[in-house]
Protein backbone atom coordinates (compact mmCIF):
# COMPACT_ATOMS: atom_id res chain seq x y z
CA UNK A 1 21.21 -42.75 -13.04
CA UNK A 2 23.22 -44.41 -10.43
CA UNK A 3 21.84 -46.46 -7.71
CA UNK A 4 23.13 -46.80 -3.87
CA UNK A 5 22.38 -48.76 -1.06
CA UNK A 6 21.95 -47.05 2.14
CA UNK A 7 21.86 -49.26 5.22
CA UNK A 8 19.85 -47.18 7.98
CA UNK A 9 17.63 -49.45 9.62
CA UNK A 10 19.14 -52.91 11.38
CA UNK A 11 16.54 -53.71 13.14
CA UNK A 12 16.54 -57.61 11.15
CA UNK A 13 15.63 -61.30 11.67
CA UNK A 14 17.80 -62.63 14.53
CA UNK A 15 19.14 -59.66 16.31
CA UNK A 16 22.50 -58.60 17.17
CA UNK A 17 24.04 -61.73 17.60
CA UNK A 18 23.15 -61.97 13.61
CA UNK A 19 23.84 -58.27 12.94
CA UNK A 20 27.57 -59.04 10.99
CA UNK A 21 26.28 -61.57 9.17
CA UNK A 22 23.51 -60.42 7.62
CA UNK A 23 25.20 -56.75 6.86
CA UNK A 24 28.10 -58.77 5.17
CA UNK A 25 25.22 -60.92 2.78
CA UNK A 26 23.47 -57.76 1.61
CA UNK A 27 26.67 -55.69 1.15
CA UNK A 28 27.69 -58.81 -0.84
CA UNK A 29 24.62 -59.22 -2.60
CA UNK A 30 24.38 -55.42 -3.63
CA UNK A 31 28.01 -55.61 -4.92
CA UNK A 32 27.80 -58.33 -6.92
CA UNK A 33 24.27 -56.80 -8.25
CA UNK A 34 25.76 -53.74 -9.75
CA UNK A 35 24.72 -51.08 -7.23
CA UNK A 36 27.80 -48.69 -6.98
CA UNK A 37 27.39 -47.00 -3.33
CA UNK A 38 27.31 -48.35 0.10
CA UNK A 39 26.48 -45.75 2.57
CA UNK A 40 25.88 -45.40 6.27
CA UNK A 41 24.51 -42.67 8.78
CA UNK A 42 26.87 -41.40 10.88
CA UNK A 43 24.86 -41.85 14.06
CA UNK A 44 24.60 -43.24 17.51
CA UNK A 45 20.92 -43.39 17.75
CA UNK A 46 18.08 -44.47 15.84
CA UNK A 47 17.11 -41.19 14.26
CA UNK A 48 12.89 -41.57 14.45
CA UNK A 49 11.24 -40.60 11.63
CA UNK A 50 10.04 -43.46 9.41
CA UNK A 51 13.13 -45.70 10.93
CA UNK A 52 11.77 -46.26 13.96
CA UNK A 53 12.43 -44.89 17.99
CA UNK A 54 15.69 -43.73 19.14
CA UNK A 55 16.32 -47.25 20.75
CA UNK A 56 16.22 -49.40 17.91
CA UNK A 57 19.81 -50.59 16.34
CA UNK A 58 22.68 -48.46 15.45
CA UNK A 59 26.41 -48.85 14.64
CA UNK A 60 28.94 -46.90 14.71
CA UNK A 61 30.01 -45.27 11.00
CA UNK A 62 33.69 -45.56 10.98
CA UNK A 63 33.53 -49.24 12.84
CA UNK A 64 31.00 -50.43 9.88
CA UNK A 65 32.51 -48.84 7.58
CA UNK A 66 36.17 -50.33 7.92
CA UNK A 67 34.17 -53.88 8.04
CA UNK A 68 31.76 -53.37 4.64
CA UNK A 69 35.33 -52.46 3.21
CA UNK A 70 36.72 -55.67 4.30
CA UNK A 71 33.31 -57.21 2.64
CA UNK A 72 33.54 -55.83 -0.61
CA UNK A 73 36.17 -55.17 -3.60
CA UNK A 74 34.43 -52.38 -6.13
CA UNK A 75 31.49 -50.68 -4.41
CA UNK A 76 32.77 -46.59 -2.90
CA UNK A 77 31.88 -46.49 0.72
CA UNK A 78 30.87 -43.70 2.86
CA UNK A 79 28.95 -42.13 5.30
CA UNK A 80 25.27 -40.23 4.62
CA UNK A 81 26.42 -37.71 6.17
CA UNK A 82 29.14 -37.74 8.95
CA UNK A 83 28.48 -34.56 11.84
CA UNK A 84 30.92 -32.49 11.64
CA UNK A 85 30.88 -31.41 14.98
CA UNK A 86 31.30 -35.32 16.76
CA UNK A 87 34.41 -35.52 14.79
CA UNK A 88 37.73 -33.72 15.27
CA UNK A 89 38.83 -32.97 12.16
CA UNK A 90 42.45 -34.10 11.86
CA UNK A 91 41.12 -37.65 13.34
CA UNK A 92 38.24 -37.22 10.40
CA UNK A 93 41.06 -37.01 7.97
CA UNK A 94 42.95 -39.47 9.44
CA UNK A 95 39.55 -41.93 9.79
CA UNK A 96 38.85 -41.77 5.80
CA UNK A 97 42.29 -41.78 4.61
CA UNK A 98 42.74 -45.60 6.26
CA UNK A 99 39.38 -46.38 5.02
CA UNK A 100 40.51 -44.63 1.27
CA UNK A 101 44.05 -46.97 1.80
CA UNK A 102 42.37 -50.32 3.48
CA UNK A 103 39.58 -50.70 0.61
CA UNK A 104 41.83 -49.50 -2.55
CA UNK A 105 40.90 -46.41 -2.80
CA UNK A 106 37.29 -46.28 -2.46
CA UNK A 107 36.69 -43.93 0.15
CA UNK A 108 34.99 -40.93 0.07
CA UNK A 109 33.40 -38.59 3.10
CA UNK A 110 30.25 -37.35 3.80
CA UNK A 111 29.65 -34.60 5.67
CA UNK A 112 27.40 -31.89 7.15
CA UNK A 113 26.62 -29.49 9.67
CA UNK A 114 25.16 -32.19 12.26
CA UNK A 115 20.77 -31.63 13.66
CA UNK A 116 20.21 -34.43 16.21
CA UNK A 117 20.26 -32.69 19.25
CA UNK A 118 18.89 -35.10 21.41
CA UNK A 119 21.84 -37.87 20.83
CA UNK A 120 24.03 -35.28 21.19
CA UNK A 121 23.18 -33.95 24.55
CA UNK A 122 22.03 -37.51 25.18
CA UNK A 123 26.00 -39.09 24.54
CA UNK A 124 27.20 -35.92 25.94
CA UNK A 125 28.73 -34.81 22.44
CA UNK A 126 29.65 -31.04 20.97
CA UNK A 127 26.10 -29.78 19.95
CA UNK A 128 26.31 -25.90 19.64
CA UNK A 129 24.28 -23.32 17.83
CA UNK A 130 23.54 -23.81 13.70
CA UNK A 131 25.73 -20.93 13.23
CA UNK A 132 28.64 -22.26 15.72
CA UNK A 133 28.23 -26.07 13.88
CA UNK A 134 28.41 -24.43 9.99
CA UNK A 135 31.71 -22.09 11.43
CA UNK A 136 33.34 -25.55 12.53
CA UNK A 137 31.91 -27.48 9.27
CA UNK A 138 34.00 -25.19 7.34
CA UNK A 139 37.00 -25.19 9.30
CA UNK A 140 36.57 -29.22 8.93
CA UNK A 141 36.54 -29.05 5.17
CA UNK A 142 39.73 -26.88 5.28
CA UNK A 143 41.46 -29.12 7.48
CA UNK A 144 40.55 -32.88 5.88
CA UNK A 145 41.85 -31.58 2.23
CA UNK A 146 44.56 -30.04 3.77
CA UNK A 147 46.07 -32.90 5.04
CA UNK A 148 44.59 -35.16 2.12
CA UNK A 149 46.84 -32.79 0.16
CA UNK A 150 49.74 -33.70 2.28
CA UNK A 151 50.15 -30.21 3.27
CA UNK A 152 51.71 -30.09 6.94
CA UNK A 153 51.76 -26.26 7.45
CA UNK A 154 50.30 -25.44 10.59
CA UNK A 155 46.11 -24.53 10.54
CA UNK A 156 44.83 -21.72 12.96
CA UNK A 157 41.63 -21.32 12.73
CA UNK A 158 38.80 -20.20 15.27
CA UNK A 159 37.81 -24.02 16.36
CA UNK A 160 40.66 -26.07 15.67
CA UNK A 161 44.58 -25.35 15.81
CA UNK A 162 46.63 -28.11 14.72
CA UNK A 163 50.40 -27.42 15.00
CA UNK A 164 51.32 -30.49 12.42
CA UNK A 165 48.36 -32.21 9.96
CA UNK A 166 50.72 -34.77 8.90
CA UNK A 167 48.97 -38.08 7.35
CA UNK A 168 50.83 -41.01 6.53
CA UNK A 169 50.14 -42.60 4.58
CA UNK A 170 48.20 -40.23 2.26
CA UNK A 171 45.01 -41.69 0.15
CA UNK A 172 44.81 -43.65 -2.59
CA UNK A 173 42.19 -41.48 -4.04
CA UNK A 174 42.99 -39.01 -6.67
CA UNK A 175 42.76 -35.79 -6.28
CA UNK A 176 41.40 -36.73 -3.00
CA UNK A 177 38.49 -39.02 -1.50
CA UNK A 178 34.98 -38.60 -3.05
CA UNK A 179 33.32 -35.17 -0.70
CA UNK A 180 29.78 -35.11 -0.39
CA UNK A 181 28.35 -32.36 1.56
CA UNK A 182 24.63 -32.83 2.88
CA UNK A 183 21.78 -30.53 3.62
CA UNK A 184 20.00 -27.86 1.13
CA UNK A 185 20.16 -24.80 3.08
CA UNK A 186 20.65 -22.03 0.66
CA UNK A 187 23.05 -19.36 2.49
CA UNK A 188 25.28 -21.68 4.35
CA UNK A 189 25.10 -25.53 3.10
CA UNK A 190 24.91 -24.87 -0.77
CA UNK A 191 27.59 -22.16 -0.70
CA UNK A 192 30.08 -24.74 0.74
CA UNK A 193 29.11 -27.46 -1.71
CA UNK A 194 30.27 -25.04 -4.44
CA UNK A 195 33.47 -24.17 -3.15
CA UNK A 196 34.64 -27.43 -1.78
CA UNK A 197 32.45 -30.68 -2.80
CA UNK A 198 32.51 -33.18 -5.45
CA UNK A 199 28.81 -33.82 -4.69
CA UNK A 200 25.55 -32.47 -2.93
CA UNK A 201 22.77 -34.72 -1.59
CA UNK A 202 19.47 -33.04 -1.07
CA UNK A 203 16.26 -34.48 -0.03
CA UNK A 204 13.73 -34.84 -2.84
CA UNK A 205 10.27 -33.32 -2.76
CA UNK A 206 8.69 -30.04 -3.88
CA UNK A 207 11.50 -27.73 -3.16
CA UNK A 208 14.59 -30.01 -4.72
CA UNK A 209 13.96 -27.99 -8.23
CA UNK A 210 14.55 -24.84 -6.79
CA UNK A 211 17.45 -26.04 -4.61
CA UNK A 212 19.55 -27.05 -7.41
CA UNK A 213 18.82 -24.04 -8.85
CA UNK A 214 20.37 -21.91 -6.16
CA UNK A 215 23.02 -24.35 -6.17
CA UNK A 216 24.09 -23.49 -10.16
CA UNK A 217 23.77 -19.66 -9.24
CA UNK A 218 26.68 -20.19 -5.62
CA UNK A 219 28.77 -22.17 -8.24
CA UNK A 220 28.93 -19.28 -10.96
CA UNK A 221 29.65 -16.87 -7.94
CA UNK A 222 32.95 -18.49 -7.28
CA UNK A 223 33.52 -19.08 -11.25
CA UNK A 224 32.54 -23.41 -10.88
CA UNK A 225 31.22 -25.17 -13.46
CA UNK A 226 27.80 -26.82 -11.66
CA UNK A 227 28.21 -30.06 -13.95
CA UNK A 228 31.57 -31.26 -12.22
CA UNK A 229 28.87 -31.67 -8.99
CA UNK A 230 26.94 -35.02 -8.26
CA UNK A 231 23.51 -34.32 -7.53
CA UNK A 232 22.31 -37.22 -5.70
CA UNK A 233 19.46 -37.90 -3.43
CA UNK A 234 17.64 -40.29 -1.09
CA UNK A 235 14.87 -42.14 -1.07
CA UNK A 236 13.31 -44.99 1.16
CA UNK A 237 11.95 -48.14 0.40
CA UNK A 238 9.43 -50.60 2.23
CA UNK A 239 8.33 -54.26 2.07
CA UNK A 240 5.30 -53.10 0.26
CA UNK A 241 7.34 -51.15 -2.22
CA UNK A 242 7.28 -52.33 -6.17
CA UNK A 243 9.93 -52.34 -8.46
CA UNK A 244 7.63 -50.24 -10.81
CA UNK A 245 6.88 -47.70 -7.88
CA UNK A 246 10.46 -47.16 -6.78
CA UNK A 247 10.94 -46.45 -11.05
CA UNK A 248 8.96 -43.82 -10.89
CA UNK A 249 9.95 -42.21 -8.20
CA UNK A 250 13.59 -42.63 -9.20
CA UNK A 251 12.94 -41.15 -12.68
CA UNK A 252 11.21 -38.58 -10.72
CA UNK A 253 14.04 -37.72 -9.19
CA UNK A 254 16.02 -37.85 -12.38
CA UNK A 255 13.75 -35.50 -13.84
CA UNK A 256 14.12 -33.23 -11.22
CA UNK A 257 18.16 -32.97 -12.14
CA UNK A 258 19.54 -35.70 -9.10
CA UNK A 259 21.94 -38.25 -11.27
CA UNK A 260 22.63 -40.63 -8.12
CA UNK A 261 20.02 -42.14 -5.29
CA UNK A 262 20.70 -43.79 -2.01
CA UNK A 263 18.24 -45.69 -1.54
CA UNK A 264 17.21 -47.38 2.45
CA UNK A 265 14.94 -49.99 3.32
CA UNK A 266 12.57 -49.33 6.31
CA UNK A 267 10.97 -52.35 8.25
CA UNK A 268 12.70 -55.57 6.02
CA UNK A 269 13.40 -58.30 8.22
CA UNK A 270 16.15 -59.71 5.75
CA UNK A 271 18.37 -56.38 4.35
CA UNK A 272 18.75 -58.31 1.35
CA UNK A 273 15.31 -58.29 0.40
CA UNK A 274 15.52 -54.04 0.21
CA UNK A 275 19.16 -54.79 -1.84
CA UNK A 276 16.79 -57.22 -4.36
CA UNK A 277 14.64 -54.54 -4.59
CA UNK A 278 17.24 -51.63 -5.49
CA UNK A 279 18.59 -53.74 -7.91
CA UNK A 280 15.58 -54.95 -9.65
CA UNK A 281 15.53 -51.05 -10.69
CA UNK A 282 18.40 -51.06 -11.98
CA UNK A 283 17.69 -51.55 -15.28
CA UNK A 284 15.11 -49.64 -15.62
CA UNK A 285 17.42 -46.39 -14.57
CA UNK A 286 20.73 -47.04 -16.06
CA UNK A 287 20.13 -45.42 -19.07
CA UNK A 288 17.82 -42.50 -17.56
C-alpha cells in the first residue's frame, strides 16, 4: 500500500501570515519521509463536515499546487478532486500541463463531477444540474487528453467548442499526466473511470466492496483490464489518532481492494504533526 498526504485543513498555529511556511515544512517533511502523494481539494471554501465551517482557511488548488511543486523534487502532486465545472477545460489542460513541465513531470489531475453548491452559488461559479455537470465532466476528459495528446483538431461538443487545443509545450508525463477520477456513483462516475482514468478514489465504508465491484464489471464492458486502475481512498486523521489505529484502518482498506490512501489531518495545530503520523504507518503498510 501506498501512502499520501492530503492537506485539507489549514487552519494552524500562527495564521495566515505563517500559512507558506508551515505548508512548505510538512510538504518537506512528508517528502523526505517516503510518502509518495501530495494532494489538495480543489476548493474555495472550507467544505464542513469534520474540517470545520465554511469560513475557516482555504487556498486556491492550482496557486498551491504550482508552490508545493516548487517545494518538493519526487513526491506526484495533484488535486483531490478538481470540479469540473469551475474549470474550462482547455485552461484545465493548459493548468496541469505547466504544473506536469514546472515539477518534472509529476503532475497528474484529479477530477470529478463537482457537489458544493453553496460555494458555487456563493462565488457566483457554473453549478448546474448532476446530469448537466457529468455531460460537461465528460466533455472535460475528452478535451484535457486531447490536447495532452497534442492533437489540435478542432472539438465540438455540446459545452465547449474550441476551434484550436494547441498546448505548448506538451507534458512531461508519459502517456499523459496521472487521471484520477473521484466519486463512486455507479451509472455515471464509475463508467467514466473505466473508459478514461488511470485511477478511481472512492470513499471507504460499508459500500466500497461493492463499488469496486461494479467498477471491474464497467471495465469488462468496454474490454479494460480493472488491474491497470489505482484504487485508492481517503481517510482522516486527528490529534488523538494512533499509529496502531490508523494501521488498521489502512489495512482495512487494503483488505477491502484500495492499494493507495490519502490521508488528511483534521484539527493539528502544526501540519507536520498529521505528516509524522502518516509516516509512522508507513512501515507497517508497505508491504500490505
Amino acid at each position: 500500500m501506498e501512502l499520501g498526504l492530503h492537506v485539507a485543513d489549514f487552519t494552524w498555529a500562527g495564521g495566515t501570515p505563517e500559512l507558506g511556511r508551515a505548508l512548505a515544512w510538512a510538504v518537506g517533511d512528508a517528502e523526505d519521509s517516503g510518502i509518495a502523494r501530495v494532494t489538495v481539494m480543489d476548493h474555495f471554501w472550507q467544505i464542513g463536515h469534520d474540517l470545520g465551517p465554511y469560513e475557516n482557511a482555504m487556498l486556491e488548488a492550482y496557486t498551491t499546487l504550482g508552490f508545493l511543486a516548487a517545494h518538493t523534487s519526487r513526491v506526484r502532486l495533484h488535486t483531490l478532486v478538481t470540479g469540473a465545472v469551475y474549470h474550462d477545460p482547455g485552461v484545465l489542460a493548459k493548468q496541469v500541463t505547466t504544473l506536469d513541465v514546472l515539477s518534472g513531470g509529476r503532475a497528474g489531475l484529479g477530477i470529478g463531477a463537482g457537489w458544493f453548491a453553496d460555494e458555487a452559488r456563493g462565488l457566483g461559479l457554473p453549478f448546474p444540474t448532476a446530469a448537466r455537470r457529468f455531460d460537461m465532466l465528460e466533455e472535460t476528459l475528452s478535451v484535457v487528453l486531447q490536447m495532452w495528446r497534442g492533437d489540435e483538431r478542432p472539438f465540438e461538443g455540446e459545452y465547449y467548442r474550441l476551434e484550436r487545443p494547441l498546448n505548448s509545450p506538451g507534458p512531461l508525463s508519459r502517456p499523459h499526466p496521472y487521471l484520477m477520477i473521484g466519486g463512486s456513483g455507479e451509472r455515471r462516475t464509475l463508467p467514466l473511470v473505466a473508459r478514461y482514468a488511470d485511477a478511481c478514489n472512492i470513499f471507504g465504508g460499508p459500500e466500497a466492496g461493492h463499488k469496486l465491484d461494479v467498477l471491474k464489471r464497467h471495465c469488462e464492458a468496454v474490454g479494460r483490464d480493472h488491474e491497470e486502475i489505482e484504487k485508492t481512498s481517503i481517510l482522516s486523521v486527528a490529534p488523538d489518532t494512533t499509529t496502531d489505529a490508523l494501521v488498521r484502518s489502512l489495512l482495512d482498506l487494503r483488505a477491502t481492494g484500495f492499494t493507495v490512501v490519502y490521508v488528511y489531518g483534521c484539527g493539528f495545530d502544526d501540519p507536520r504533526e498529521a505528516v509524522d503520523l502518516v509516516a509512522s504507518a508507513l512501515p507497517e503498510v508497505a508491504e500490505a
